[in-house]
N, C-alpha and C. Protein backbone atom coordinates (compact mmCIF):
# COMPACT_ATOMS: atom_id res chain seq x y z
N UNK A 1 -18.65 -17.84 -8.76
CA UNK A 1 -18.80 -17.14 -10.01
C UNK A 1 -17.57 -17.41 -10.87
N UNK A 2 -17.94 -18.40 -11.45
CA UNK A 2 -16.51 -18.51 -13.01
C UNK A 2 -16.94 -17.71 -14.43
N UNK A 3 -17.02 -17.03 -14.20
CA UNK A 3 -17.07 -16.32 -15.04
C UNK A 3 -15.54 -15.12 -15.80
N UNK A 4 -15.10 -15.01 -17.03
CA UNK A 4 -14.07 -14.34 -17.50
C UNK A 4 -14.71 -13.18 -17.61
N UNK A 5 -13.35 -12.29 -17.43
CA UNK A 5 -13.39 -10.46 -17.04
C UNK A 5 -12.50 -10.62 -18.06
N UNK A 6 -12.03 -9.24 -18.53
CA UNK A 6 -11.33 -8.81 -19.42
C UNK A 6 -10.99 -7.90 -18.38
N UNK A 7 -8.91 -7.97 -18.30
CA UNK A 7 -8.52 -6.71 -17.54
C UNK A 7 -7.55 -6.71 -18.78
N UNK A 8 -6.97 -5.34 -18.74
CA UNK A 8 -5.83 -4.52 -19.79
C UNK A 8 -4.24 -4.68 -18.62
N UNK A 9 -3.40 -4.77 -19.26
CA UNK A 9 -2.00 -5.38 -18.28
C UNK A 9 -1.28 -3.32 -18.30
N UNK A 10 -1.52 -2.90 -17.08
CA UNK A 10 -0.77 -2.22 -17.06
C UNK A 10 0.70 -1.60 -17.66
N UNK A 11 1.40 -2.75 -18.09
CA UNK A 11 2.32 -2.38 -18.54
C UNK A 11 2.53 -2.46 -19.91
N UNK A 12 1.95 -3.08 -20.85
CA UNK A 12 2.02 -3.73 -21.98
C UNK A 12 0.82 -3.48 -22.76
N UNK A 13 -0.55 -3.04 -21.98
CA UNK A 13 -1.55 -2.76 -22.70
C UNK A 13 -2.02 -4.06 -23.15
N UNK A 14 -1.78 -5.06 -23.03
CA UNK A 14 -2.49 -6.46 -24.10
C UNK A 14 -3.28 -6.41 -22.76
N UNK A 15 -5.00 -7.02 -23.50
CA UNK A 15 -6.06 -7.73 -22.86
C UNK A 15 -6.06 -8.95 -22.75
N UNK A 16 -6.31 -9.64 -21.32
CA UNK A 16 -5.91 -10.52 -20.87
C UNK A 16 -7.87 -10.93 -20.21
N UNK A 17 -8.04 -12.49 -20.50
CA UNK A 17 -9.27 -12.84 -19.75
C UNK A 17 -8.70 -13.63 -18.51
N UNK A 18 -9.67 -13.62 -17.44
CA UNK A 18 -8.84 -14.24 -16.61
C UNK A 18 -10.30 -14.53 -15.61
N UNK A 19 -10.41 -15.60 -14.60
CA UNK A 19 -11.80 -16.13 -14.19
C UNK A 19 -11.93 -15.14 -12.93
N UNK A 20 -13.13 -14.47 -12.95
CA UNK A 20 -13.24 -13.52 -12.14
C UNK A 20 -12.95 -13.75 -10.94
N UNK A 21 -13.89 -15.40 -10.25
CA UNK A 21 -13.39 -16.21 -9.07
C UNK A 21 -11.78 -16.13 -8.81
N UNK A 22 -10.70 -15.82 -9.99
CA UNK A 22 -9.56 -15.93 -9.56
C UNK A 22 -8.72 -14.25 -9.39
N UNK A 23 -9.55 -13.56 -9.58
CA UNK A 23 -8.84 -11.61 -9.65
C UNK A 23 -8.02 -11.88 -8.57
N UNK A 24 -8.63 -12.00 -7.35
CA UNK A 24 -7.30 -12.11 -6.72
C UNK A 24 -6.26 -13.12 -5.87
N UNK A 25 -5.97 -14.30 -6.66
CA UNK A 25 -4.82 -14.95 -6.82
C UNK A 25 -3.67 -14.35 -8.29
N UNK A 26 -3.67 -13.02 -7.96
CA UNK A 26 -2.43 -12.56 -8.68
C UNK A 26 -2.26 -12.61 -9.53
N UNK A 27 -3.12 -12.51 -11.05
CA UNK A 27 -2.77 -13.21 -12.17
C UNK A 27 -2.28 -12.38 -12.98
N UNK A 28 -1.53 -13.07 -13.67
CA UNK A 28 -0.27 -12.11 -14.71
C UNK A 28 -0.33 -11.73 -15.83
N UNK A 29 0.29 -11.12 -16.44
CA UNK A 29 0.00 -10.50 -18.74
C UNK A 29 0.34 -11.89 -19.55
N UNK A 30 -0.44 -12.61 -20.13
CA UNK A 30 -0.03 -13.06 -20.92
C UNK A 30 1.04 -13.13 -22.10
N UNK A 31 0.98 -11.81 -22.14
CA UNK A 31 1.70 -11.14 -23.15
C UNK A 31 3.53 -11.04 -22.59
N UNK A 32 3.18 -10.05 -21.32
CA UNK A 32 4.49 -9.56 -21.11
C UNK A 32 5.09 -10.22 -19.90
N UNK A 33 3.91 -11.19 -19.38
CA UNK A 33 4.17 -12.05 -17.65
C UNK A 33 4.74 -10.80 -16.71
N UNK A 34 4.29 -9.78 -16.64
CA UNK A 34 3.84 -8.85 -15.64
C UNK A 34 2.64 -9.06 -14.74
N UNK A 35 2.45 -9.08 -13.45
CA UNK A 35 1.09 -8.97 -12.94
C UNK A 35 0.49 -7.95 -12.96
N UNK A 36 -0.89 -8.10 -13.31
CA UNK A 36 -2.06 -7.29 -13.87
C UNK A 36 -2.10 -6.59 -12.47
N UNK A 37 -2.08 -6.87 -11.57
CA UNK A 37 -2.17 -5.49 -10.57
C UNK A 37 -1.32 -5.03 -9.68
N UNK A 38 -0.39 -4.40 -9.45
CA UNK A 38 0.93 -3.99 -8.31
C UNK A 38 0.44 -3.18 -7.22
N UNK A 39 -1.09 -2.76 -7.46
CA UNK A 39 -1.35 -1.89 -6.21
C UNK A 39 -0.54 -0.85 -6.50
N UNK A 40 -0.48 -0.08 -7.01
CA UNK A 40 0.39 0.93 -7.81
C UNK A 40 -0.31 1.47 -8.98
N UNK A 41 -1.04 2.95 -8.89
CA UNK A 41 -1.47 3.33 -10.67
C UNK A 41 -1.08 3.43 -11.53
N UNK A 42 -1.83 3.25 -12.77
CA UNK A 42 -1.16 2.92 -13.83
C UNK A 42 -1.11 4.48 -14.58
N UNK A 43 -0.18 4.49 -15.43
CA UNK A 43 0.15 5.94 -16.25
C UNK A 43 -0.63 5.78 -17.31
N UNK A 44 -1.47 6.53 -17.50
CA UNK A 44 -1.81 6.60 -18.80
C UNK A 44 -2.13 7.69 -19.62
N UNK A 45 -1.77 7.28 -21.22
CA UNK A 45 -1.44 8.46 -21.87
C UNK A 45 -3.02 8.67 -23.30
N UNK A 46 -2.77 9.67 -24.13
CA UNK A 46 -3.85 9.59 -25.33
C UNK A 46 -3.62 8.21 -25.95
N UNK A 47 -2.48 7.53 -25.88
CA UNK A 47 -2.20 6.17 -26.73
C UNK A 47 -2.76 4.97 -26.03
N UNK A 48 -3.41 4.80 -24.92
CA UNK A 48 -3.77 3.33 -24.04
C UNK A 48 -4.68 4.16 -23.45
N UNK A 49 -5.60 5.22 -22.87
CA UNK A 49 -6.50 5.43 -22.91
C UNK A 49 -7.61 4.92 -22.32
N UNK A 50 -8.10 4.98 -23.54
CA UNK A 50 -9.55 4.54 -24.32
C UNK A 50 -9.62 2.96 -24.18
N UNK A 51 -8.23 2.54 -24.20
CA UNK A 51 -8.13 0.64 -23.95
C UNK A 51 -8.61 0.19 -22.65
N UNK A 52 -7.76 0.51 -21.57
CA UNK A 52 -8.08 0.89 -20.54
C UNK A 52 -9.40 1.30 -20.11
N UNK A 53 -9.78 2.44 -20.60
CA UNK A 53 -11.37 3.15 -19.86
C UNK A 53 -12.50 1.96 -20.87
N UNK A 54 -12.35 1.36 -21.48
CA UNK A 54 -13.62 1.29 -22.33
C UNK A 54 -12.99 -0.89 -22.35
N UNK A 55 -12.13 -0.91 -22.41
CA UNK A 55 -12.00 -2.58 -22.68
C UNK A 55 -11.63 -3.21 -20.86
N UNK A 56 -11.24 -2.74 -20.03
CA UNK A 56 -11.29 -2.96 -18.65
C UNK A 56 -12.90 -3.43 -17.99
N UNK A 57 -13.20 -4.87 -17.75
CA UNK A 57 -14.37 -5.28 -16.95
C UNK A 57 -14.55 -4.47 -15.47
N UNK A 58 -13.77 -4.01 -15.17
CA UNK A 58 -14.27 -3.84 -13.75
C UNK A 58 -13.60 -2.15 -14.01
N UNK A 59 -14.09 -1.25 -12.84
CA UNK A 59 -13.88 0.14 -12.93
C UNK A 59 -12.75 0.62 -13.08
N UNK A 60 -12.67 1.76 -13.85
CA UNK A 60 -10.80 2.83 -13.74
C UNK A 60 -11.42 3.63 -13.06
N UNK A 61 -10.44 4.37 -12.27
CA UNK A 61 -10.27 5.14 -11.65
C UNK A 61 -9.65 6.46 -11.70
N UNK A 62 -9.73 7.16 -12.25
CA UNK A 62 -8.13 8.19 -12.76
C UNK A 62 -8.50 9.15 -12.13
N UNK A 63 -6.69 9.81 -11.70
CA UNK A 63 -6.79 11.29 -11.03
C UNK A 63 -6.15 11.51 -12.57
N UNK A 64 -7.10 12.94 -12.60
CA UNK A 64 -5.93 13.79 -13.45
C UNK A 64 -5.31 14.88 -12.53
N UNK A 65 -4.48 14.72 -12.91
CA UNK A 65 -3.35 15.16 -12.17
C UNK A 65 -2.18 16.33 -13.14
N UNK A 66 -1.56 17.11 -12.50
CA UNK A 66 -0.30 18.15 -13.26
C UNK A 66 0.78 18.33 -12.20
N UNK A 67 1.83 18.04 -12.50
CA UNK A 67 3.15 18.17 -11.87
C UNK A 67 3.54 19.28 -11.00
N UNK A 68 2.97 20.82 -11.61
CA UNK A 68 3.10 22.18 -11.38
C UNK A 68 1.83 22.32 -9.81
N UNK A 69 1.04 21.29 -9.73
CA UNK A 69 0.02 21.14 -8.93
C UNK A 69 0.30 20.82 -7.27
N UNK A 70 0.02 21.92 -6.43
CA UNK A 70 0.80 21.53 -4.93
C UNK A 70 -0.46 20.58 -4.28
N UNK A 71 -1.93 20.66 -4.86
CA UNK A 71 -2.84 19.69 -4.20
C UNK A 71 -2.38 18.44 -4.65
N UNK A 72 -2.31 18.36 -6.35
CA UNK A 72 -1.96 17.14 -7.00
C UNK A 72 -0.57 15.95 -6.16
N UNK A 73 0.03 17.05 -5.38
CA UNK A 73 0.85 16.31 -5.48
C UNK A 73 1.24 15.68 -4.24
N UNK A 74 0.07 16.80 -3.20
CA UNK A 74 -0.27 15.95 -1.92
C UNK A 74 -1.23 15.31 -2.03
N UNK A 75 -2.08 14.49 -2.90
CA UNK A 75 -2.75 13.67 -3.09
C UNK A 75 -2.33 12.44 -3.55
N UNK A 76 -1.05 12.90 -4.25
CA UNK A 76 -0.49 11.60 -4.90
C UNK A 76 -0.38 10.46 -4.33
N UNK A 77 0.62 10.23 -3.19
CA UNK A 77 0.79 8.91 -2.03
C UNK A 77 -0.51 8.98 -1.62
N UNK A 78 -1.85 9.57 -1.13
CA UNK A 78 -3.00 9.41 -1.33
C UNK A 78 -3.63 8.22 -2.18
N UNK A 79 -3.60 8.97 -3.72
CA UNK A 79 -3.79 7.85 -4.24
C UNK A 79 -3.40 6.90 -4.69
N UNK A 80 -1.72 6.90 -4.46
CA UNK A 80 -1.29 5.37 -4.21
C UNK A 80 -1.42 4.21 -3.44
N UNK A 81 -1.90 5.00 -2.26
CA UNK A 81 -2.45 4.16 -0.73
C UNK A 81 -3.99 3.87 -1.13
N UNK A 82 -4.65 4.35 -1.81
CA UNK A 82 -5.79 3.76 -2.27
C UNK A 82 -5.80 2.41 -3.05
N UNK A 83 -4.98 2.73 -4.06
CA UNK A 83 -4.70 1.75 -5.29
C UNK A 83 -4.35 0.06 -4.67
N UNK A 84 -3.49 0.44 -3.60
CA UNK A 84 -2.97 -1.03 -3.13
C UNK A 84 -4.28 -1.52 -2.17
N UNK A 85 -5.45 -0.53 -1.78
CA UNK A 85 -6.58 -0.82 -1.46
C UNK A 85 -7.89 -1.27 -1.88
N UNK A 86 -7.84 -0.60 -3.15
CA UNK A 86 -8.88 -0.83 -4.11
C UNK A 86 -8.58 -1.73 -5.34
N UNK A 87 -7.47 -2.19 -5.50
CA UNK A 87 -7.04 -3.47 -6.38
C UNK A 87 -7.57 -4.79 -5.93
N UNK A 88 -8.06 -5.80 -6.65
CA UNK A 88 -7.93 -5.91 -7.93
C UNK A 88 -9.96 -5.38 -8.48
N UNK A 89 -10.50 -4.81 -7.09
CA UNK A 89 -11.68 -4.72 -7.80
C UNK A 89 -11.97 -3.34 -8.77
N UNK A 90 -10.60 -2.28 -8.79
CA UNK A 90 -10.83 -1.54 -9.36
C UNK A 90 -9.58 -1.34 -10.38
N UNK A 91 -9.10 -0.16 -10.93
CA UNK A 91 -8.08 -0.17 -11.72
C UNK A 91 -7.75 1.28 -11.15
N UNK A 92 -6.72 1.66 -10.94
CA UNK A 92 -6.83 2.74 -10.89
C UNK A 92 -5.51 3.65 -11.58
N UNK A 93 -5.73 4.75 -12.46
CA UNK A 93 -4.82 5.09 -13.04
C UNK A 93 -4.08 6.68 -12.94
N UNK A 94 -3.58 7.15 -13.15
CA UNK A 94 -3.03 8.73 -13.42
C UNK A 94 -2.84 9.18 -14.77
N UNK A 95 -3.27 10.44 -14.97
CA UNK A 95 -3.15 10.97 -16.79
C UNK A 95 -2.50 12.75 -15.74
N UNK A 96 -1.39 12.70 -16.47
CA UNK A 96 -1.00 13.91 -16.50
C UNK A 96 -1.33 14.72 -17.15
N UNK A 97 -2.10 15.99 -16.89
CA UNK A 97 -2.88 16.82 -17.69
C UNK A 97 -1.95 17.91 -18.45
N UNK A 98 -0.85 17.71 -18.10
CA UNK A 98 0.06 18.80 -18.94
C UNK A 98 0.53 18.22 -19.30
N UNK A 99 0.92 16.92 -19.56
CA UNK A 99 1.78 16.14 -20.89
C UNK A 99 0.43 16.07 -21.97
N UNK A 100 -0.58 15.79 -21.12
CA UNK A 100 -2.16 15.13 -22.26
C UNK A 100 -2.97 15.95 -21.94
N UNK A 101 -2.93 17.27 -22.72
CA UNK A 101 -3.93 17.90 -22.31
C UNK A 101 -4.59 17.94 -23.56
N UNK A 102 -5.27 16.99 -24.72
CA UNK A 102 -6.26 16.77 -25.05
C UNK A 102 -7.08 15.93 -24.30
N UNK A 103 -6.91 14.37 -23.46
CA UNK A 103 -7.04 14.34 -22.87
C UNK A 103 -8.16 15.11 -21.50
N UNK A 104 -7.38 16.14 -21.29
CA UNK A 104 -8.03 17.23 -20.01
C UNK A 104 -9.03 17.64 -21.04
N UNK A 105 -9.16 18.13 -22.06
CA UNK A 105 -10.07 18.94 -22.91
C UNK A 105 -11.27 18.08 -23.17
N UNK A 106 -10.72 16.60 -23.63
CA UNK A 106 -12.01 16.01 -24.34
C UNK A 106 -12.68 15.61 -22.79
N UNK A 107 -12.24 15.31 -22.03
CA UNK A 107 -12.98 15.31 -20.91
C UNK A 107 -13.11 16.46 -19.62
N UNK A 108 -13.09 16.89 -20.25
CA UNK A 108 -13.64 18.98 -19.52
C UNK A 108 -13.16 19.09 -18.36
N UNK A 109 -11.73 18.93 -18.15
CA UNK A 109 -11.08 18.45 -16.85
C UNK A 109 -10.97 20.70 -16.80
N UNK A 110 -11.88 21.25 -15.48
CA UNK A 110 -11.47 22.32 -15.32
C UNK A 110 -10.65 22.70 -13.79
N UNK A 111 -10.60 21.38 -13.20
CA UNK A 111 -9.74 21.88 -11.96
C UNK A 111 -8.59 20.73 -11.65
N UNK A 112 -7.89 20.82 -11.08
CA UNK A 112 -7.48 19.39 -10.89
C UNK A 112 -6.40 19.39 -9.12
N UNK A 113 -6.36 18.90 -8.87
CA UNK A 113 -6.49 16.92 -8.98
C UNK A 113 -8.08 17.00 -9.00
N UNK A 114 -8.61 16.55 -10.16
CA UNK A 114 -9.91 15.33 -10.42
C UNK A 114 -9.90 14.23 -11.07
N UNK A 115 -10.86 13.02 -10.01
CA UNK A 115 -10.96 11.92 -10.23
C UNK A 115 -12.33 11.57 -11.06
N UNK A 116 -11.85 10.72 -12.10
CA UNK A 116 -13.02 10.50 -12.86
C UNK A 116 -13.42 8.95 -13.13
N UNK A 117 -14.08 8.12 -12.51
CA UNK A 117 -14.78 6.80 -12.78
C UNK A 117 -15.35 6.48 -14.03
N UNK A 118 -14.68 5.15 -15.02
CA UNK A 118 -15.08 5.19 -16.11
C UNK A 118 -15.47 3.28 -16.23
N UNK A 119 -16.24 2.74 -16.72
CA UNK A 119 -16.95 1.68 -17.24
C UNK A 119 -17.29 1.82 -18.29
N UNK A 120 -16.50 0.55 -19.27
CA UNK A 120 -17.14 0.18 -20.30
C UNK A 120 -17.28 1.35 -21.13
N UNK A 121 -16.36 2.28 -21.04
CA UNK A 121 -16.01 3.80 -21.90
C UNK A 121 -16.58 4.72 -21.58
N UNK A 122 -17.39 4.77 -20.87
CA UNK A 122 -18.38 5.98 -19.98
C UNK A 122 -18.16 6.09 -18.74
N UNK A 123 -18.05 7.36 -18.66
CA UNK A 123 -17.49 8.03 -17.48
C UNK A 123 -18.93 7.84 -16.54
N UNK A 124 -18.77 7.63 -15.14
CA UNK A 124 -19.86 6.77 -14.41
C UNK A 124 -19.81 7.94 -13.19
N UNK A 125 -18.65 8.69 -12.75
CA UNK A 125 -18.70 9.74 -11.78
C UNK A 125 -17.51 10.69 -11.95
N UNK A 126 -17.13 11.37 -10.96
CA UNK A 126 -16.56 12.22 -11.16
C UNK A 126 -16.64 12.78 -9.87
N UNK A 127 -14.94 13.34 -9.36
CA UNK A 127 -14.92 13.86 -8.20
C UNK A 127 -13.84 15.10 -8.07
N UNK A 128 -13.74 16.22 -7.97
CA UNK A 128 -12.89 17.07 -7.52
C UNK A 128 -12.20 17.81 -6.64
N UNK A 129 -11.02 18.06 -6.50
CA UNK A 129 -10.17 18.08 -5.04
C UNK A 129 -9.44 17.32 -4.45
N UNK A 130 -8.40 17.69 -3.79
CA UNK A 130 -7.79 16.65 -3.13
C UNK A 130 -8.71 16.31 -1.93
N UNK A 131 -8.19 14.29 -1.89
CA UNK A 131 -8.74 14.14 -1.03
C UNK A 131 -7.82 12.62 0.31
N UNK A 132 -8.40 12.36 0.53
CA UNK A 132 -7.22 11.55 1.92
C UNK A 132 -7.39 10.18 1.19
N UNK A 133 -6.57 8.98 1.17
CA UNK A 133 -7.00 7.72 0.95
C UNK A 133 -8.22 6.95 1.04
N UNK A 134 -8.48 7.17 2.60
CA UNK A 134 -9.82 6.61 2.71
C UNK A 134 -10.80 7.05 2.43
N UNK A 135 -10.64 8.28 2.05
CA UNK A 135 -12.04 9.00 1.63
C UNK A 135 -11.97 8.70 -0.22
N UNK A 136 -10.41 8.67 -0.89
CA UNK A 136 -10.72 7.59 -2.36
C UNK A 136 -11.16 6.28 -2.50
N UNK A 137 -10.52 5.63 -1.23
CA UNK A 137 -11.60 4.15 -1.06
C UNK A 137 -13.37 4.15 -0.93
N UNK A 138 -13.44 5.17 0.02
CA UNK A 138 -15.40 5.32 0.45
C UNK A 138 -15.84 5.71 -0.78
N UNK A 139 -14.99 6.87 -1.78
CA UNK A 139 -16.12 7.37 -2.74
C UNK A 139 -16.21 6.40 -3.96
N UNK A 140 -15.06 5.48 -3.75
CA UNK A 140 -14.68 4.59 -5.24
C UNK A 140 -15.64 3.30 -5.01
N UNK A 141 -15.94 2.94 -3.70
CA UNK A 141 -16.84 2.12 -3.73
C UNK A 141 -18.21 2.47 -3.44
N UNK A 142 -18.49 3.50 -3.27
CA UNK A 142 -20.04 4.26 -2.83
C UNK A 142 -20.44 4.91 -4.85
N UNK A 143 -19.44 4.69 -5.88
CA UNK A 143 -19.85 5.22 -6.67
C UNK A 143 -19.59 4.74 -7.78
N UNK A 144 -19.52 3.26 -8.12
CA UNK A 144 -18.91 2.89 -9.05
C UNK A 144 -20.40 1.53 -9.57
């Protein structure tokens, strides 16, 4: 399959095409020569977004997440141990709901840590609670 994906560069936000056959031989930002995936989530805020959830070929992933949060924050290395699992076929990101809580609002975030699956700008699932790594790997690929 040669076919071009459109992924968004974690760090820099520029969209990058790149041959799907090649996602994972490592490929880097055009822009900023960062690699597009560290296995590590990406932060994202009301400003990169929408770039991310809606210009990304293949799935995001986001916990929303809050600092003040004792599940959030035993989930966290959770879902960092996912991320270096579920890369490069997924994206997976973090939105802090108390720095962005429009954000939490426009998407009716009422508990958190929740994970929300988005394609092509539409939210595709949705999951709430903390949960263990492998059980973010089973549901990210059982639901995407």
């Amino acid at each position: 399959m040669n076919n071009s994906i459109q992924i968004v560069c974690p760090f820099c936000d520029a969209l990058n095409r790149t041959l799907a056959s090649r996602i994972n031989d490592n490929p880097k930002c055009g822009k900023c020569r960062k690699p597009l995936f560290t296995g590590k989530p990406a932060e994202l805020t009301a400003a990169n977004f929408d770039i991310h959830t809606s210009l990304n070929d293949i799935p995001v992933l986001i916990d929303f997440w809050a600092p003040w949060c004792g599940p959030c924050r035993m989930m966290a290395p959770q879902f960092e141990q996912a991320a270096a699992q579920l890369e490069p076929e997924f994206r997976l990101a973090k939105v802090n709901t108390e720095a962005e809580q429009m954000l939490g609002a426009k998407y009716n975030i009422r508990g958190i840590p929740t994970m929300a699956m988005f394609l092509k700008g539409k939210e595709i699932n949705r999951q709430s609670g903390a949960i263990q790594s492998a059980d973010i790997v089973r549901w990210a690929k059982k639901n995407n």
